[in-house]
Protein backbone atom coordinates (compact mmCIF):
# COMPACT_ATOMS: atom_id res chain seq x y z
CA UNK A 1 79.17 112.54 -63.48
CA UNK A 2 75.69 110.76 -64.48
CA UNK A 3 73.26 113.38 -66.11
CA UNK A 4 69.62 113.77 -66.89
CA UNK A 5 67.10 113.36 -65.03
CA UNK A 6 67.71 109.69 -63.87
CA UNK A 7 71.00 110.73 -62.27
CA UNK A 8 68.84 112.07 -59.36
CA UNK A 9 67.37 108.27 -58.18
CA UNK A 10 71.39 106.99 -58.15
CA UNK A 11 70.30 106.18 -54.70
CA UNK A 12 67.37 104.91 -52.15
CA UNK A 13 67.43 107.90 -50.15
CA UNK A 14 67.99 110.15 -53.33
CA UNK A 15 65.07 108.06 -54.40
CA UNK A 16 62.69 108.67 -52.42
CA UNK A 17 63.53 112.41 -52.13
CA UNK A 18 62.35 112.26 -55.46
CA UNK A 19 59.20 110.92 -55.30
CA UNK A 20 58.58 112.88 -52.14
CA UNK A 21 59.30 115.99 -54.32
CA UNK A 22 56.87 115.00 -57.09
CA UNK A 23 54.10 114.14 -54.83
CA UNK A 24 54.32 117.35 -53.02
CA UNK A 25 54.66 118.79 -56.46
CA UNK A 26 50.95 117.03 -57.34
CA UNK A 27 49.63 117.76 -54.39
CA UNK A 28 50.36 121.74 -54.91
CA UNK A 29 48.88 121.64 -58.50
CA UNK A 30 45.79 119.62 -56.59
CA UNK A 31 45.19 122.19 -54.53
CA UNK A 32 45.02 125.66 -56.69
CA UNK A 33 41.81 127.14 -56.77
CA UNK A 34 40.41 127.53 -59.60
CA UNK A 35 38.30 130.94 -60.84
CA UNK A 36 36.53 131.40 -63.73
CA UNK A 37 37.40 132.57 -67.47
CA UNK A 38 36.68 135.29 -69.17
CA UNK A 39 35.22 135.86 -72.94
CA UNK A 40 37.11 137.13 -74.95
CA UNK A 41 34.98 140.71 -76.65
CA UNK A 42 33.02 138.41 -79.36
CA UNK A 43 31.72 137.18 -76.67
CA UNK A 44 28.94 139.26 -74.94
CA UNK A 45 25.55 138.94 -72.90
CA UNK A 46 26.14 135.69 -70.62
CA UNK A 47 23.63 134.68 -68.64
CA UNK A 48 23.44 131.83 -66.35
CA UNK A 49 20.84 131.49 -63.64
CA UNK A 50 18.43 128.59 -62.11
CA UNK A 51 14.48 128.15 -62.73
CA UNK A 52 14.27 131.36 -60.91
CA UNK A 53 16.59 133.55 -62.70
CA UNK A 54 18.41 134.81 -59.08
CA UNK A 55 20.40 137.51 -61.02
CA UNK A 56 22.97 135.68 -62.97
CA UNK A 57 23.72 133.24 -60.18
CA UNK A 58 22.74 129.91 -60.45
CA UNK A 59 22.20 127.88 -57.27
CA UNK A 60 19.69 125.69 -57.50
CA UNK A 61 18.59 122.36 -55.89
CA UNK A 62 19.92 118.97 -57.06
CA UNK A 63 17.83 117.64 -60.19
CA UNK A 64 16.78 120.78 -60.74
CA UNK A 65 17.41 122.80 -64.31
CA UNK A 66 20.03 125.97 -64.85
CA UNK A 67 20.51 127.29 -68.02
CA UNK A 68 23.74 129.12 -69.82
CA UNK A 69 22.73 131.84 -72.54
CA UNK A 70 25.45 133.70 -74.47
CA UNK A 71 25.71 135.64 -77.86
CA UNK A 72 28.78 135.34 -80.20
CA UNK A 73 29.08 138.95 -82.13
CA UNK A 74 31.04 137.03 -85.56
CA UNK A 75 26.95 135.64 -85.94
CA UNK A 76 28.78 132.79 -87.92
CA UNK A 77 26.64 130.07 -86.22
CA UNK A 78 30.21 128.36 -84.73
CA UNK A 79 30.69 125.32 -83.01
CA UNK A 80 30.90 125.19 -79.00
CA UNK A 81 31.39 122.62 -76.42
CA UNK A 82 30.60 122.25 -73.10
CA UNK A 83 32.66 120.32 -70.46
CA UNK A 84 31.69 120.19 -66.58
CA UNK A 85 34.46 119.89 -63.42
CA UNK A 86 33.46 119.19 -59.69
CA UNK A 87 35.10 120.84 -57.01
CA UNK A 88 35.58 121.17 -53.01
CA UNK A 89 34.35 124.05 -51.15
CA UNK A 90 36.87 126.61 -51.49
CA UNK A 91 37.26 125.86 -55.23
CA UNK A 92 39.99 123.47 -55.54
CA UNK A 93 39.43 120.38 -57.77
CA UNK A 94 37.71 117.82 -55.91
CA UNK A 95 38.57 113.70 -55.76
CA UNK A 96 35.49 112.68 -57.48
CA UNK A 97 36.08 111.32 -60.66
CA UNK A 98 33.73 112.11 -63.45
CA UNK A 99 31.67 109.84 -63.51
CA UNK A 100 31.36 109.64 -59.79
CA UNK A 101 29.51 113.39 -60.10
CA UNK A 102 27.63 113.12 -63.32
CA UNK A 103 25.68 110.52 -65.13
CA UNK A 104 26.40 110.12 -69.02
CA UNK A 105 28.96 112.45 -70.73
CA UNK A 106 29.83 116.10 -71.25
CA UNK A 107 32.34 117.67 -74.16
CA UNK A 108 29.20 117.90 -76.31
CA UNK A 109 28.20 120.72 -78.70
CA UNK A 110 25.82 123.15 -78.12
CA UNK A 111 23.14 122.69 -80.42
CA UNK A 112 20.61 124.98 -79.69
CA UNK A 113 21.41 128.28 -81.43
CA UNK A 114 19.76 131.12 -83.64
CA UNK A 115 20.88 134.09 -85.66
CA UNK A 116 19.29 137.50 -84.24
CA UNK A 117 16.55 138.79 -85.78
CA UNK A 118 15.97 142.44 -87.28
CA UNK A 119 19.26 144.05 -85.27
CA UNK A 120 21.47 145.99 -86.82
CA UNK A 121 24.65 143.76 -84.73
CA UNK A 122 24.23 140.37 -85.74
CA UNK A 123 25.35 137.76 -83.86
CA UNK A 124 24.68 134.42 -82.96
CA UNK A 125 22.13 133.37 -79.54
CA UNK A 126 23.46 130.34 -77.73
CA UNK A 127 21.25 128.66 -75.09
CA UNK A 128 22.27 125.23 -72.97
CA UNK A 129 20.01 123.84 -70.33
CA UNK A 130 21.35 121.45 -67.32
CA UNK A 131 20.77 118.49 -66.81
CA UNK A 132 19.56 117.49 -69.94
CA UNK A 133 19.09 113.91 -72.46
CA UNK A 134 22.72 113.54 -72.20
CA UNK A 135 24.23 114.27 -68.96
CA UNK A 136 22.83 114.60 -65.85
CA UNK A 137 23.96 114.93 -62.12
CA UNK A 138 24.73 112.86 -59.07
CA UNK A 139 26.05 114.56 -56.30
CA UNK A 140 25.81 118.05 -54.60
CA UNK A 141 28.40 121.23 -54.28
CA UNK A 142 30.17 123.64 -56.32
CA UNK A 143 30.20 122.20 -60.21
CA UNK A 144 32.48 124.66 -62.80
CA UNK A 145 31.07 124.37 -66.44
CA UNK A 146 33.90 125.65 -69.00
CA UNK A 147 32.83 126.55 -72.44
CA UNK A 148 35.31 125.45 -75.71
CA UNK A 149 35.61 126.21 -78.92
CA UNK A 150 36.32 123.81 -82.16
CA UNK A 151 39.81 124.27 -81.50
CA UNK A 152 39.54 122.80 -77.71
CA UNK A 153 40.25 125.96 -76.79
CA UNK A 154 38.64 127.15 -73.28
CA UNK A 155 36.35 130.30 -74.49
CA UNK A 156 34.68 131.33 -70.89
CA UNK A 157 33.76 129.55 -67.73
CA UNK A 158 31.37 130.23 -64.79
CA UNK A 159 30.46 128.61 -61.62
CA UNK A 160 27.02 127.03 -60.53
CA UNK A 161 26.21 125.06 -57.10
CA UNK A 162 23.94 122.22 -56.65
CA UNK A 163 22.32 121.91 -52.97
CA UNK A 164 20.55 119.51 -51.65
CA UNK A 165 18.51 120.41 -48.25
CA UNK A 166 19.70 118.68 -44.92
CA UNK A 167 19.54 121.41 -42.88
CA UNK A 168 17.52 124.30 -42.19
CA UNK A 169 19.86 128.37 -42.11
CA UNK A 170 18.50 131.15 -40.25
CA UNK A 171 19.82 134.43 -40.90
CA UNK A 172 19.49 137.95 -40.01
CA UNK A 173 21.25 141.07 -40.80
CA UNK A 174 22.60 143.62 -37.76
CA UNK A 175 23.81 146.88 -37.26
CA UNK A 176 28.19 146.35 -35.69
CA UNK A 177 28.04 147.13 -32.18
CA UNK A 178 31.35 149.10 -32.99
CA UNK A 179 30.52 152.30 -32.97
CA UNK A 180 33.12 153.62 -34.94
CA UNK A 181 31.24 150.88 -38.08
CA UNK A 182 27.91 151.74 -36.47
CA UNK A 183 27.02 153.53 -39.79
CA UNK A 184 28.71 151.89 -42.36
CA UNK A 185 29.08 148.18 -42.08
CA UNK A 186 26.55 145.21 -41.80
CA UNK A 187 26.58 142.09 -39.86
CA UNK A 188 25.95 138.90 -40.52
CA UNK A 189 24.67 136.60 -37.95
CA UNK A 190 23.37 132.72 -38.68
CA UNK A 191 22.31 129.50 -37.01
CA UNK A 192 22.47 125.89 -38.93
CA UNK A 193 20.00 123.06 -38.11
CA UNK A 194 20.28 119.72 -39.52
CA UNK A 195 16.91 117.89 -40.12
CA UNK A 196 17.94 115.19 -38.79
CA UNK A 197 20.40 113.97 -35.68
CA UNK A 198 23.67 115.96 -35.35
CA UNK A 199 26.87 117.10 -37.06
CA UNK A 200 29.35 115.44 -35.99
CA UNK A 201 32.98 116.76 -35.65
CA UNK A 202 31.55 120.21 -37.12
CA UNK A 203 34.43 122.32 -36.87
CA UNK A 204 36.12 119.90 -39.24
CA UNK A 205 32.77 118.65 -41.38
CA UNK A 206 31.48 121.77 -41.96
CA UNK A 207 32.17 124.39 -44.38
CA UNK A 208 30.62 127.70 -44.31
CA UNK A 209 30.70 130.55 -47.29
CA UNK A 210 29.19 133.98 -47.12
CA UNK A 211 28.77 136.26 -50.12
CA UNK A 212 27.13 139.75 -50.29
CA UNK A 213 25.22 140.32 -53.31
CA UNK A 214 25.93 136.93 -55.38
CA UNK A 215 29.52 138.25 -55.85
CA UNK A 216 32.22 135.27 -55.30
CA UNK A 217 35.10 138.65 -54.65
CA UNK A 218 32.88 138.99 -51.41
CA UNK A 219 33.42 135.07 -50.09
CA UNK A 220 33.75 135.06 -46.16
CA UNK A 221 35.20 131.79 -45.31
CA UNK A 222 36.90 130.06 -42.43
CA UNK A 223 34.48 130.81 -39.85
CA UNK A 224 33.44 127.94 -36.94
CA UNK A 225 30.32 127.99 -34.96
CA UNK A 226 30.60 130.53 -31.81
CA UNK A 227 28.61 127.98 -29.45
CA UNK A 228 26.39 125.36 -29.82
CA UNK A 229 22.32 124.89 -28.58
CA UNK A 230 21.50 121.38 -28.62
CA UNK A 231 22.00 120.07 -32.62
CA UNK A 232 22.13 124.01 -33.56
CA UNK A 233 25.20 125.59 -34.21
CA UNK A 234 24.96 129.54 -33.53
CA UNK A 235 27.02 132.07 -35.80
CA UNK A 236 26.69 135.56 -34.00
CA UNK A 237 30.07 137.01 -34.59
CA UNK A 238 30.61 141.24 -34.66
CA UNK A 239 33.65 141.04 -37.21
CA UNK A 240 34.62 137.78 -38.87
CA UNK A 241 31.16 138.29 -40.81
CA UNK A 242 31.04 141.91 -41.36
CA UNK A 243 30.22 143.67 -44.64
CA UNK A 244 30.66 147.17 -45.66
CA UNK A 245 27.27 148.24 -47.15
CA UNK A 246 28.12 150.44 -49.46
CA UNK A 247 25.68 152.44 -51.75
CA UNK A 248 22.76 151.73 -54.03
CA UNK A 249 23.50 150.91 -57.74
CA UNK A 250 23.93 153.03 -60.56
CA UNK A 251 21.03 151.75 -63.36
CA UNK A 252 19.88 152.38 -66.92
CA UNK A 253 17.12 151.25 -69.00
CA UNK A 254 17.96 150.52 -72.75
CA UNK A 255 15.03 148.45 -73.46
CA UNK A 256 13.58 151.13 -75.92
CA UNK A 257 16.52 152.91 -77.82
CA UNK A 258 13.95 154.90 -80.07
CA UNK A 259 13.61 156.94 -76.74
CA UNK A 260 15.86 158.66 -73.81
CA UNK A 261 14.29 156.97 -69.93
CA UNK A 262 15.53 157.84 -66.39
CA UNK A 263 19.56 158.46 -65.97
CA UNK A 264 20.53 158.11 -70.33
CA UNK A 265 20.92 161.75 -71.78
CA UNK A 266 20.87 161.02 -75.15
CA UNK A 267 20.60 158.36 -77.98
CA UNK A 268 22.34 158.03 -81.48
CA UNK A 269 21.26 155.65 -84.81
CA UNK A 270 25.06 154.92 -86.34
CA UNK A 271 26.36 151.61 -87.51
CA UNK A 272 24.56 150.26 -84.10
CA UNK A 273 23.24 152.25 -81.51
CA UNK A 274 25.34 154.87 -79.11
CA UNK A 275 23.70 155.53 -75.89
CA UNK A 276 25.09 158.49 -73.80
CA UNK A 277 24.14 158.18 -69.61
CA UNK A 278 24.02 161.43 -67.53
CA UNK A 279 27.31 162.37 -65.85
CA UNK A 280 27.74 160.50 -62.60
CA UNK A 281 28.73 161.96 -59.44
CA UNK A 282 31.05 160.45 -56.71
CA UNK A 283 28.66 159.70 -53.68
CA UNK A 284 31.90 159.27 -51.71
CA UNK A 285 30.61 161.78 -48.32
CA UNK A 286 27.12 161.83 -49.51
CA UNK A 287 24.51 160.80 -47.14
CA UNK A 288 22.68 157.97 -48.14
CA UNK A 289 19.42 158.11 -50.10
CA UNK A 290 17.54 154.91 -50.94
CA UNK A 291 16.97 153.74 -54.64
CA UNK A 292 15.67 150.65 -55.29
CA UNK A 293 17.98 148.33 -57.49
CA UNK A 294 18.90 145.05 -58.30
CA UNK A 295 22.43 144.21 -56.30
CA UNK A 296 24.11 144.47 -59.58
CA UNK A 297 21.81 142.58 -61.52
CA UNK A 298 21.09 143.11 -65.31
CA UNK A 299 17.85 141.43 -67.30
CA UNK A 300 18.15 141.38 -71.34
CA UNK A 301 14.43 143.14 -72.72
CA UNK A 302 13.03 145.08 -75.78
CA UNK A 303 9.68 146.31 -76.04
CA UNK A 304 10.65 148.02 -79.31
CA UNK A 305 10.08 144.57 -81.64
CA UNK A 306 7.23 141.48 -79.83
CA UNK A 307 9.09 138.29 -79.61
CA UNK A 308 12.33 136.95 -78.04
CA UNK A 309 14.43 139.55 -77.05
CA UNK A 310 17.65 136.78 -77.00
CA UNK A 311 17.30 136.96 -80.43
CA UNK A 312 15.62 140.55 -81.38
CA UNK A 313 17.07 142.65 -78.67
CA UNK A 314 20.03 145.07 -80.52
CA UNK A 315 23.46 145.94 -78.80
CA UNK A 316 24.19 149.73 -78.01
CA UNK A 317 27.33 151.60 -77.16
CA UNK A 318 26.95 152.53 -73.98
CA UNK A 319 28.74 155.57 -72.71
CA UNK A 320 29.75 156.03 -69.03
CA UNK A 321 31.35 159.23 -67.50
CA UNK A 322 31.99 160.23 -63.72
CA UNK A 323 33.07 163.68 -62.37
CA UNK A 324 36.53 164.15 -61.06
CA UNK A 325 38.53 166.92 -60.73
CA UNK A 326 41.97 165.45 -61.38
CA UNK A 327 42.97 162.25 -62.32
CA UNK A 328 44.33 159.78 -59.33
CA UNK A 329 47.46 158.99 -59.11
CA UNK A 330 48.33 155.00 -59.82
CA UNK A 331 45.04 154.06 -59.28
CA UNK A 332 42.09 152.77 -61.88
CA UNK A 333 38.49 153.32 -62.19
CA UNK A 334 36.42 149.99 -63.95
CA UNK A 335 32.43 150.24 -64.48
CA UNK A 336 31.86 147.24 -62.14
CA UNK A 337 28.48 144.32 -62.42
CA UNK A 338 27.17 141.41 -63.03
CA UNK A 339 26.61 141.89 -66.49
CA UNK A 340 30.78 141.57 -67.11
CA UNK A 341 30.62 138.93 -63.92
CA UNK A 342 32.30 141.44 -62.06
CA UNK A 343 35.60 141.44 -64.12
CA UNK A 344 38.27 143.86 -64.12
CA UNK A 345 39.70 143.92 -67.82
CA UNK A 346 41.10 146.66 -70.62
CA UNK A 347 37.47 146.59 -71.78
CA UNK A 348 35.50 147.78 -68.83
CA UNK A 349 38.56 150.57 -67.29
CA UNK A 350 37.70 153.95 -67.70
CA UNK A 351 40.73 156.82 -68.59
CA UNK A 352 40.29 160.41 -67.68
CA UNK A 353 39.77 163.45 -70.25
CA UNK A 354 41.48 166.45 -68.62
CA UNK A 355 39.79 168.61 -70.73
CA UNK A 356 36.31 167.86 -69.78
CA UNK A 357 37.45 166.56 -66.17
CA UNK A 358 35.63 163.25 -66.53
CA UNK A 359 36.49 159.76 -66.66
CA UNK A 360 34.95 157.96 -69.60
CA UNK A 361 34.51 154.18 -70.82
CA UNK A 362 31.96 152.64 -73.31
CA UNK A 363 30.71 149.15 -73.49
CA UNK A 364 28.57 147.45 -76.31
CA UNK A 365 25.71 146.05 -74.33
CA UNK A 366 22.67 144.26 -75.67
CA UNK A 367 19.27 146.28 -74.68
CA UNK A 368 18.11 145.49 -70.97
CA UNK A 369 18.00 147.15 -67.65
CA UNK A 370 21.57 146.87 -66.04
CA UNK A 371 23.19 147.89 -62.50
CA UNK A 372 26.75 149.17 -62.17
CA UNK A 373 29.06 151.15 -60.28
CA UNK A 374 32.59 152.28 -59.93
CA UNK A 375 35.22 150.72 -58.35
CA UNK A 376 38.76 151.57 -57.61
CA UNK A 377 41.96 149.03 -58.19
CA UNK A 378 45.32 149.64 -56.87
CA UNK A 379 47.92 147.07 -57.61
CA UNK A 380 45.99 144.02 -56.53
CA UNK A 381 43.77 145.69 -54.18
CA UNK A 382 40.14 146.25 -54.93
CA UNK A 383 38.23 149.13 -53.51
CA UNK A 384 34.34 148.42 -54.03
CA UNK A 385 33.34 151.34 -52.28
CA UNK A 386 36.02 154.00 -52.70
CA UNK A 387 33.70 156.27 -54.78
CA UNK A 388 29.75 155.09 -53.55
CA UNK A 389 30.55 155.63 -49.70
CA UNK A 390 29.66 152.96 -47.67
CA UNK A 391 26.36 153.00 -44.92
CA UNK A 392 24.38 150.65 -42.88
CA UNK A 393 21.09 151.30 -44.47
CA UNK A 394 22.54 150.53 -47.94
CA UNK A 395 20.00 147.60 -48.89
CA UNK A 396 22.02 144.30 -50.26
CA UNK A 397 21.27 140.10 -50.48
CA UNK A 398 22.92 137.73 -48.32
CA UNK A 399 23.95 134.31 -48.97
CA UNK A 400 24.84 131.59 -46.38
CA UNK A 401 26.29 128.60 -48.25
CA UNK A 402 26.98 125.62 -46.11
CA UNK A 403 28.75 122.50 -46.98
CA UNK A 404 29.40 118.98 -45.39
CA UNK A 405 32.40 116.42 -46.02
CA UNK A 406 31.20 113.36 -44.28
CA UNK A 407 33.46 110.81 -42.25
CA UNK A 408 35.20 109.01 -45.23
CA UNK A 409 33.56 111.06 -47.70
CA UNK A 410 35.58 112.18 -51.11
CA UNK A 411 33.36 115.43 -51.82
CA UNK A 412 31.91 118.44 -50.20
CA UNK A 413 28.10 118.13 -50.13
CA UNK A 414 26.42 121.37 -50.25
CA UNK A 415 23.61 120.90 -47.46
CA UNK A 416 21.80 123.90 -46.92
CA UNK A 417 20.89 127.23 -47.73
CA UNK A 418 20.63 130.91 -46.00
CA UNK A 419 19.55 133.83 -47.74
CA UNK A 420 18.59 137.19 -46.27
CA UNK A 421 18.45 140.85 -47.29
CA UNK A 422 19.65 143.89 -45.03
CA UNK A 423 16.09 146.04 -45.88
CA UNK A 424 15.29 144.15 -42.29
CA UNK A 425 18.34 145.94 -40.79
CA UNK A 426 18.24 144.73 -36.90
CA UNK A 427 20.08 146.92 -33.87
């Protein structure tokens, strides 16, 4: 009997079996999304945003700049590359070769960084602006930028979009009709208008992605225009683009650590700081009280040293603790935000203290103002709002991203834009 691998193609139809097998193989790897990577605990502080600094989301208009900031906690001033992928809509790696989606070359170093200044954690401020001298963009849609080391070896990655405008997104934010989600959920209702002519074939062109608060766990996707009024298509479903609301953000202020502000008990001067916040409560059953916030946003500021706070802001231990009575049973409790990109890792889980009948967790944070909350994992289930409560009136940002694969067309062209925020809550 033949062996090895070219004992398979001992015949035509074996043969093409074969290949059949490999492209489907190919095709599979072609078509895994692809999420982004998380930094290892050196790594701390990333910030990536557009000219408008949308809360560590960057989205901004084609030609237009976005900028990446991180610190590195060894302060040893290493080397770091940058490299930049293109994909489809729904995060799979797109056709586009590279240098059909950017213009000049990436895998460059990083070359603008500085030591901090007067901290007692040093590390090392990174900052990288796109486009830039070197590389620069050439087509629209969802754009992954990956982060190496000197080693080649991938250190984090995020996500950014590029839009450019073809079409004009209405949106609006309504109470379910359900009565039985009356109080607790939001819908989403939309209507896309391109500027010019008509979509053609839009049930198969177009592509439409909904996130609550910036967060890419909260993608709605698959959803096709309920009916159509003249060139607009009209998106006024009850369910397929419902929310929960949930509750208003936890928040602390650390931008002055000589002093205690709003919702931090206590501070301590050790080896770095130690910053102790108030117990938290469960607002699970707790009618809802607005308090303004930031949809899980952080900012990096220091008032206590004039300058740069990317380079003169300190880090703190921060410590978090939230009542409970008993600790539950095979689930886990993570301090959730868009500070740790809304990761669930070792580093951000909180473990309960029977004694004191708390859970606690502590995160080195650099000074700033910072949203959070609690969130509940089970298995591979994530429950957002398992210890806020969830209502109607809760206040949260809506995005409407809508995308466009021409007849012929290799690439999903991000066309147009919807934002809106449920503080207009409509019946």
């Amino acid at each position: 009997m033949k062996k090895g691998f070219f004992a398979f193609f001992t015949s035509k139809k074996n043969f093409f079996l074969g290949i059949g097998f490999l492209v489907l193989q190919f095709a599979n790897l072609r078509a895994q999304v692809v999420y982004e990577y998380a930094p290892p605990e050196h790594i701390k502080s990333i910030q990536f945003y557009g000219s408008e600094n949308t809360e560590n989301f960057p989205l901004v208009a084609l030609g237009e700049k976005i900028n990446l900031l991180f610190d590195d906690l060894r302060g040893n001033e290493a080397d770091y590359y940058y490299k930049i992928k293109h994909f489809n809509h729904d995060w799979t790696p797109s056709a586009l070769f590279q240098n059909e989606y950017i213009e000049g070359y990436d895998n460059l170093r990083i070359d603008d960084y500085n030591t901090s200044f007067n901290t007692l954690q040093t590390y090392t401020h990174y900052r990288l602006q796109l486009p830039n001298e070197a590389v620069q963009f050439k087509v629209s849609g969802n754009y992954l930028l990956e982060i190496y080391d000197t080693y080649d070896t991938l250190v984090f990655s995020r996500r950014f979009c590029l839009f450019e405008e073809q079409a004009s997104v209405q949106t609006a934010v309504y109470r379910p009709q359900n009565m039985n989600r009356f109080n607790t959920h939001q819908s989403l209702h939309f209507s896309i208008t391109p500027y010019q002519g008509v979509f053609r074939n839009p049930e198969q062109t177009l592509a439409v992605h909904l996130l609550q608060n910036r967060q890419w766990d909260s993608d709605l996707t698959g959803i096709k225009p309920q009916y159509f009024s003249g060139s607009t298509l009209e998106y006024r479903y009850e369910a397929p683009t419902q929310y929960e609301g949930g509750n208003e953000f936890y928040f602390f202020d650390t931008k002055d650590l000589r002093v205690t502000s709003p919702n931090i008990s206590y501070i301590e001067r050790n080896q770095v700081y130690e910053t102790y916040l108030n117990l938290d409560i469960s607002r699970l059953n707790v009618p809802y009280t607005f308090a303004p916030d930031r949809n899980g946003g952080f900012q990096i500021r220091n008032i206590m040293r004039p300058g740069n706070p990317n380079i003169e802001a300190d880090y703190s231990f921060v410590h978090f603790s939230l009542a409970a009575d008993f600790e539950l049973n095979g689930e886990e409790i993570y301090i959730y935000g868009s500070f740790n990109n809304y990761h669930l890792s070792d580093a951000n889980r909180m473990y309960y203290n029977p004694s004191l009948e708390i859970y606690e967790g502590v995160l080195l944070l650099k000074q700033g103002f910072y949203n959070y909350k609690y969130v509940i994992k089970q298995g591979n289930l994530l429950n957002k709002n398992g210890l806020s409560g969830t209502h109607a009136l809760t206040e949260n940002d809506y995005l409407v991203l809508v995308y466009y694969r021409a007849i012929g067309a290799q690439y999903d062209a991000l066309i147009g834009i919807g934002r809106t925020n449920s503080f207009e809550l409509q019946n």
